[in-house]
Protein backbone atom coordinates (compact mmCIF):
# COMPACT_ATOMS: atom_id res chain seq x y z
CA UNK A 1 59.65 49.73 138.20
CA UNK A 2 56.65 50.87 139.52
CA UNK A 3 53.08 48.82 138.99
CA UNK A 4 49.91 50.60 138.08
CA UNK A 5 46.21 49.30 136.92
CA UNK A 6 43.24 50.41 135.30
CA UNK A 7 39.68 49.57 134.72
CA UNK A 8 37.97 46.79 137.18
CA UNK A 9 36.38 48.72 139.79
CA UNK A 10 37.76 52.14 139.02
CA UNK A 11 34.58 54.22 137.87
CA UNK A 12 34.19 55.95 134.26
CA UNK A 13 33.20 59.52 135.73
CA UNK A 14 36.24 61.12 138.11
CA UNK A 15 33.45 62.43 140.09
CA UNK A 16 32.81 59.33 141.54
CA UNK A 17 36.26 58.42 142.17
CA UNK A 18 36.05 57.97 146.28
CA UNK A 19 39.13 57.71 148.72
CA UNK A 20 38.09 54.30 149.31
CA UNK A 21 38.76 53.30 146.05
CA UNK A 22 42.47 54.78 146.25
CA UNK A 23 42.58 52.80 149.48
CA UNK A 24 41.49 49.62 147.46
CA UNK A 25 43.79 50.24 144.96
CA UNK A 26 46.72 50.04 147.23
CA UNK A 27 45.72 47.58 149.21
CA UNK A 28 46.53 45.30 146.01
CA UNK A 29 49.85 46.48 145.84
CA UNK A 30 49.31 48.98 143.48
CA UNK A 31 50.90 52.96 143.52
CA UNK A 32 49.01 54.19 140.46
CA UNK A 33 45.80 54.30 138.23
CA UNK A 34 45.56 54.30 134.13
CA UNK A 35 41.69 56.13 134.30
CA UNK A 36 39.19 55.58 131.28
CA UNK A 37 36.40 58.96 132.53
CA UNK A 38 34.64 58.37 129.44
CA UNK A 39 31.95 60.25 131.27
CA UNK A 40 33.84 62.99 131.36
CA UNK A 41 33.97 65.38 128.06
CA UNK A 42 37.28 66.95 128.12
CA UNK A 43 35.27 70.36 126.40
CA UNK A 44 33.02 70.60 129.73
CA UNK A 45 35.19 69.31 131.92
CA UNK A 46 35.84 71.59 134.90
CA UNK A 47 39.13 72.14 136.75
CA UNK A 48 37.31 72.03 139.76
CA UNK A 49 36.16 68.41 138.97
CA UNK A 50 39.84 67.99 137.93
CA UNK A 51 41.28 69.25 141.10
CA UNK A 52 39.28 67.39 143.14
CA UNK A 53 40.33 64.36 141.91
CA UNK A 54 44.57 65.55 141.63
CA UNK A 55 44.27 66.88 145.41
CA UNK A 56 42.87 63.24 146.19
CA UNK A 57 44.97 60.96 144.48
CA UNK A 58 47.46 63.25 146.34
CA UNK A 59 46.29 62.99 149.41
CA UNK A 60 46.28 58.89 149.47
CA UNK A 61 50.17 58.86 148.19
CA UNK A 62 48.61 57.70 144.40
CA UNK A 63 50.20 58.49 140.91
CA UNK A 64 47.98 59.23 138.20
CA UNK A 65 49.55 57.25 135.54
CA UNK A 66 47.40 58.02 132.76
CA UNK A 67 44.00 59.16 131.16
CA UNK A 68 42.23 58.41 128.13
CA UNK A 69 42.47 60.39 124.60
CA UNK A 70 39.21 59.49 124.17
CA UNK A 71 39.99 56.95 120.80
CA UNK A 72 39.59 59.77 118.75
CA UNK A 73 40.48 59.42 114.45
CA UNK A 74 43.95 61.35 114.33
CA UNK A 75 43.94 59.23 110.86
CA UNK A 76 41.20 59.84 109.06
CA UNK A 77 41.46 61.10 105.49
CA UNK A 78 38.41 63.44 105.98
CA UNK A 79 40.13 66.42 107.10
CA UNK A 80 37.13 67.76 109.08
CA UNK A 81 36.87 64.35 110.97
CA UNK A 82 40.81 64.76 111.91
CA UNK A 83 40.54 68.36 112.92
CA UNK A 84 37.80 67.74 115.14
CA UNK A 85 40.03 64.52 116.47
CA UNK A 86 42.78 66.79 116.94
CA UNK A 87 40.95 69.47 118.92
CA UNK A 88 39.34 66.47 120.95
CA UNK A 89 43.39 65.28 121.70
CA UNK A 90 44.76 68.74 122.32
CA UNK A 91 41.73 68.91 125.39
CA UNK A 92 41.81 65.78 126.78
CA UNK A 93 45.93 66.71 127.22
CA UNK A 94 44.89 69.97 129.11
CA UNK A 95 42.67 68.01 131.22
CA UNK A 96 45.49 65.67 132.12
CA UNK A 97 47.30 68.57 133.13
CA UNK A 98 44.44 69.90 135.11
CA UNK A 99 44.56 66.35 136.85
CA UNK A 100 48.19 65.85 137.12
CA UNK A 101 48.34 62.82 135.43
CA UNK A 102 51.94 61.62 133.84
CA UNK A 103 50.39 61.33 130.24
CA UNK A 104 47.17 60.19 128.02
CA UNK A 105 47.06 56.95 126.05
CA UNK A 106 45.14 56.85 122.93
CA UNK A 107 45.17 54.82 120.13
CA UNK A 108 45.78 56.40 116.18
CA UNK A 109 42.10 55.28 115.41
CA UNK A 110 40.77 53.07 112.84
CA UNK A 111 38.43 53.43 109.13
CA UNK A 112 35.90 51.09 110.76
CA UNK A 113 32.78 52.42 111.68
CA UNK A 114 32.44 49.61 114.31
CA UNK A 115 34.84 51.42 116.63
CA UNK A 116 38.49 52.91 117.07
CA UNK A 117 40.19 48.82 117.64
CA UNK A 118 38.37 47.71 114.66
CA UNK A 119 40.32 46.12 111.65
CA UNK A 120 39.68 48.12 108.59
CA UNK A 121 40.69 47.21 105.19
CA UNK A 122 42.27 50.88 104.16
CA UNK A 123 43.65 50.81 107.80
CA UNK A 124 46.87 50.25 105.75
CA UNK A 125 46.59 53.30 103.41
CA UNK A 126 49.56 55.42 103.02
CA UNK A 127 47.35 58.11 103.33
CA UNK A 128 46.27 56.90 106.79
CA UNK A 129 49.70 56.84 108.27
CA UNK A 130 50.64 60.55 106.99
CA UNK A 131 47.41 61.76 108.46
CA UNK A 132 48.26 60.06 111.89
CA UNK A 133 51.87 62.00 111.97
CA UNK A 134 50.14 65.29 110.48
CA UNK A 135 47.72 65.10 114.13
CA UNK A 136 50.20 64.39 116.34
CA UNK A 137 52.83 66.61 114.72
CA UNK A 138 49.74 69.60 115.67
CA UNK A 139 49.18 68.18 119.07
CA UNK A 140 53.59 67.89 120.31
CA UNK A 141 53.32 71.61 121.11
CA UNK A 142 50.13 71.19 123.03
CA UNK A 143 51.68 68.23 125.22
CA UNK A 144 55.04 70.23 125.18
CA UNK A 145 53.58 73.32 127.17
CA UNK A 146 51.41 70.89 129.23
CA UNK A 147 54.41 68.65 130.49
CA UNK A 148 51.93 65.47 129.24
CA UNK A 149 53.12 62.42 127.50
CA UNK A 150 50.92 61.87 124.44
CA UNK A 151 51.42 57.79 124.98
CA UNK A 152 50.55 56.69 121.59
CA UNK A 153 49.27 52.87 121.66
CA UNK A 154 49.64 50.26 118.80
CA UNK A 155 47.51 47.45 117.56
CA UNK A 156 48.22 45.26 114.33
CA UNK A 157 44.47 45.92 113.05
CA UNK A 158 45.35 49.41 113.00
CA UNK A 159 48.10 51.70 111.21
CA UNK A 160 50.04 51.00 113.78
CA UNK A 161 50.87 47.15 113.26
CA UNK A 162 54.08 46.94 114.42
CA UNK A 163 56.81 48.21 116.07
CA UNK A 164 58.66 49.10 112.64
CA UNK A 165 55.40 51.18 111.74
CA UNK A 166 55.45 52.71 114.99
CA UNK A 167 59.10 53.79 115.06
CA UNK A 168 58.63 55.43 111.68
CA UNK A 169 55.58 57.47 113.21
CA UNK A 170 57.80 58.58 115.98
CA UNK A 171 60.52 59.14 114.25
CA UNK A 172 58.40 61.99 111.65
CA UNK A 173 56.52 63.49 114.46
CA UNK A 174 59.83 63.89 116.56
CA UNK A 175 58.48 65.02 119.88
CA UNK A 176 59.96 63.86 123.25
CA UNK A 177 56.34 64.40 124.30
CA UNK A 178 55.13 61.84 121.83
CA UNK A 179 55.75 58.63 122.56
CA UNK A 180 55.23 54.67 122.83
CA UNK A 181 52.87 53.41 125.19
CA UNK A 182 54.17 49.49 124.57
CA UNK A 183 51.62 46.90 124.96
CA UNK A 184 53.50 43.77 123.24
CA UNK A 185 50.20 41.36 123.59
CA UNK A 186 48.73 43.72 120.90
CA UNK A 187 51.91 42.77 118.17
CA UNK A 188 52.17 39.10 119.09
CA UNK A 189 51.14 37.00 116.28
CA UNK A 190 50.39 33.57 115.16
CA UNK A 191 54.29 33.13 114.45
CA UNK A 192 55.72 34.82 117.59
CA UNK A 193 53.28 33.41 120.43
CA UNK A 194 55.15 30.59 120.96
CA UNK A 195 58.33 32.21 121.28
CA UNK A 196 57.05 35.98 123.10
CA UNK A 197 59.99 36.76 124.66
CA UNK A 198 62.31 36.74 121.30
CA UNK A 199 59.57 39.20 119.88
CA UNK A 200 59.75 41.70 123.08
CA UNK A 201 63.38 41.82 122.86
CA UNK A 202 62.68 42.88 119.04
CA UNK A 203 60.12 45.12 119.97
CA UNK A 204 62.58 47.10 122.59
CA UNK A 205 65.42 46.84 120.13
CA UNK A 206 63.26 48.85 117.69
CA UNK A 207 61.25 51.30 119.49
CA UNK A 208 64.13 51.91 122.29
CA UNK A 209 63.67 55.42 123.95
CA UNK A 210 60.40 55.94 122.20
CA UNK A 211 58.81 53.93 124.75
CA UNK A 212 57.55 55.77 127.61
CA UNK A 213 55.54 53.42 129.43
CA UNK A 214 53.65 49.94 129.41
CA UNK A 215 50.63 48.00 129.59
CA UNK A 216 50.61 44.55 130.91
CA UNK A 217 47.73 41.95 129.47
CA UNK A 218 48.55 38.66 128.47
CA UNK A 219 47.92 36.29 125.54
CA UNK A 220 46.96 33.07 124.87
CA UNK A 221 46.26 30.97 121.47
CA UNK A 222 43.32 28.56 121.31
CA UNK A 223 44.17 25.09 120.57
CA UNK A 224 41.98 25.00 117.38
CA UNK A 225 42.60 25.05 113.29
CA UNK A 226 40.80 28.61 113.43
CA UNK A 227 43.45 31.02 114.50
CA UNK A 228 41.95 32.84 118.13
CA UNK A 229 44.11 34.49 120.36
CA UNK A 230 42.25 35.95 123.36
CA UNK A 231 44.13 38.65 125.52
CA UNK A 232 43.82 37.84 129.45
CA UNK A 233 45.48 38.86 132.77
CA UNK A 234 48.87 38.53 133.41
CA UNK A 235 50.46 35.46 134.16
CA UNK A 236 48.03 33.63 132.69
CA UNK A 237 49.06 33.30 128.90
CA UNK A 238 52.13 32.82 127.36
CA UNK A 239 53.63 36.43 127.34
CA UNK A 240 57.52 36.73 128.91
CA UNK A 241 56.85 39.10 131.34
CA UNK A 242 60.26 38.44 132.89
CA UNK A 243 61.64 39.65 129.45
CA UNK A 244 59.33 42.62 129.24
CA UNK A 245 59.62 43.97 133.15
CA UNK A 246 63.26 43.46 132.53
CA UNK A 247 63.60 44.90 129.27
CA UNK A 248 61.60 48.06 130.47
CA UNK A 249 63.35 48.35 133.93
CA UNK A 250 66.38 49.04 131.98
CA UNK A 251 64.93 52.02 129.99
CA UNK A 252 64.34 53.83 133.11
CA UNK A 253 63.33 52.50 136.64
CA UNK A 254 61.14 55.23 136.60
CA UNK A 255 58.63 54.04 134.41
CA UNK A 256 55.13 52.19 135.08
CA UNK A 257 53.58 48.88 134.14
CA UNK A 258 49.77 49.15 133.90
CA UNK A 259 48.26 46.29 134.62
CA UNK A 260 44.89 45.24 131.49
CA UNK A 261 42.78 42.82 130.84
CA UNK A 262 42.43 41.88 134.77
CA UNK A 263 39.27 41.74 136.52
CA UNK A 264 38.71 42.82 139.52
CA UNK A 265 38.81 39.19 141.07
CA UNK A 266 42.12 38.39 139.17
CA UNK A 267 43.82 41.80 140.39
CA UNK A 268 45.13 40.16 143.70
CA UNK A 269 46.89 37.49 141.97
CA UNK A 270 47.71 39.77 138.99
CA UNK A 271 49.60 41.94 141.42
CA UNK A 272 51.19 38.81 143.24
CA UNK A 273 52.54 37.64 139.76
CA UNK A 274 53.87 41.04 139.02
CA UNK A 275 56.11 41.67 141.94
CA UNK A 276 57.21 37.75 142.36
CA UNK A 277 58.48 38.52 139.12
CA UNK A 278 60.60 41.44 139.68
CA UNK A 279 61.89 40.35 142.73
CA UNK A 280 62.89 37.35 141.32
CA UNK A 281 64.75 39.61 138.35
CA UNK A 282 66.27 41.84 141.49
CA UNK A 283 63.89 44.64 140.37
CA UNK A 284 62.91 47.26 143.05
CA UNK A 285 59.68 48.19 142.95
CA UNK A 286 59.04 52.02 143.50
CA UNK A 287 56.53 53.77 145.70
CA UNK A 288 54.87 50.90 146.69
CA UNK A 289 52.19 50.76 148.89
């Protein structure tokens, strides 16, 4: 298992990513970064600005876990709006490689104007969920020759609801360089918050080797007749994390747990909660600070 984190203080431009913020992030127990350089636009970006940052992280003993896709519409039914979204993909993956990050996350997009996490009533369309496999089928090779995981997240106010809708996705595109990037607190619902760690072991039993990495945020429901349920740091909700470090351990040891939805104040205990809970599973953690 190994235990990386993203946002909090980490900047949104790589140029301003110092070596006392790799010494900051492994003071918390940390061996890796998820970074969000929104700042960044992977069609200027240079590969000396990329370097840079690779020789650093490097140099301070840090992974780079992952980067951002930039939320672009692989989905969208307007085929000029998806080409463009697939170009967009296809160069943020070359700029991962240019930064020698593991893999990019990005989401499938959504119909809302109101952003790419937005629920959207034709979210749903079949024709949404054949343009999503139609992108990512054109981006594999890209990833392929690039060595980059293309670590496709779900959300259940997007196409990608579930793990069922997810697996089918996967299973069209068929790329080992296309993948899950699991983040169960975005599947839990009103019927399976109660009872999280049943609904991991579903969402493992289904996705299996299509998951190539996770994100840890927790979930909570509010006690009131109008369904809310917020998202928070871990160990603070009601996820099973025991069943979801363990269930993820056992796909490969290998893999890392990126730490969401923690400010920078909650990132001590975050970590704390994280690798009280492996140890007390008999989990190694790797590379470790």
């Amino acid at each position: 298992m190994r235990f990386g984190m993203c946002g909090a203080f980490l900047p949104g431009n790589m140029d301003n990513f110092t070596p006392e913020i790799a010494e900051r992030v492994k003071s918390l127990g940390f061996s890796g970064v998820f970074t969000r350089f929104s700042q960044n636009d992977p069609f200027d970006t240079s590969p000396a600005q990329c370097h840079r940052l690779r020789d650093l992280l490097a140099d301070q003993g840090l992974h780079l876990y992952q980067v951002t896709g930039y939320w672009q519409p692989l989905m969208s039914p307007d085929e000029s709006l998806r080409r463009e979204a697939v170009r967009t993909l296809q160069a943020a993956v070359r700029i991962a490689h240019q930064l020698g990050a593991r893999g990019i996350d990005t989401g499938p997009g959504s119909m809302s104007p109101d952003g790419p996490w937005m629920p959207h009533g034709d979210n749903w369309n079949p024709e949404v969920k054949d343009q999503l496999i139609k992108s990512l089928r054109e981006c594999a090779q890209t990833a392929e020759d690039h060595g980059i995981y293309i670590s496709l997240e779900g959300h259940q106010v997007v196409v990608l609801d579930n793990a069922e809708t997810t697996r089918e996705v996967l299973d069209a595109v068929d790329s080992h360089w296309v993948r899950s990037d699991l983040d169960p607190a975005n599947w839990i619902t009103l019927k399976t918050v109660f009872d999280t760690g049943t609904a991991i072991d579903e969402i493992f039993d289904t996705l299996g080797n299509h998951i190539v990495s996770g994100h840890a945020k927790d979930i909570s429901i509010n006690p009131s007749h109008i369904i809310h349920m917020p998202t928070n740091a871990p160990g603070t909700g009601q996820l099973d994390f025991a069943t979801y470090i363990r269930r993820l351990e056992a796909l490969d040891p290998t893999y890392p747990l990126i730490v969401e939805g923690a400010s920078a104040e909650q990132l001590p205990a975050t970590s704390q909660f994280l690798h009280q809970t492996a140890a007390d599973l008999g989990i190694a953690v790797l590379d470790k600070p």
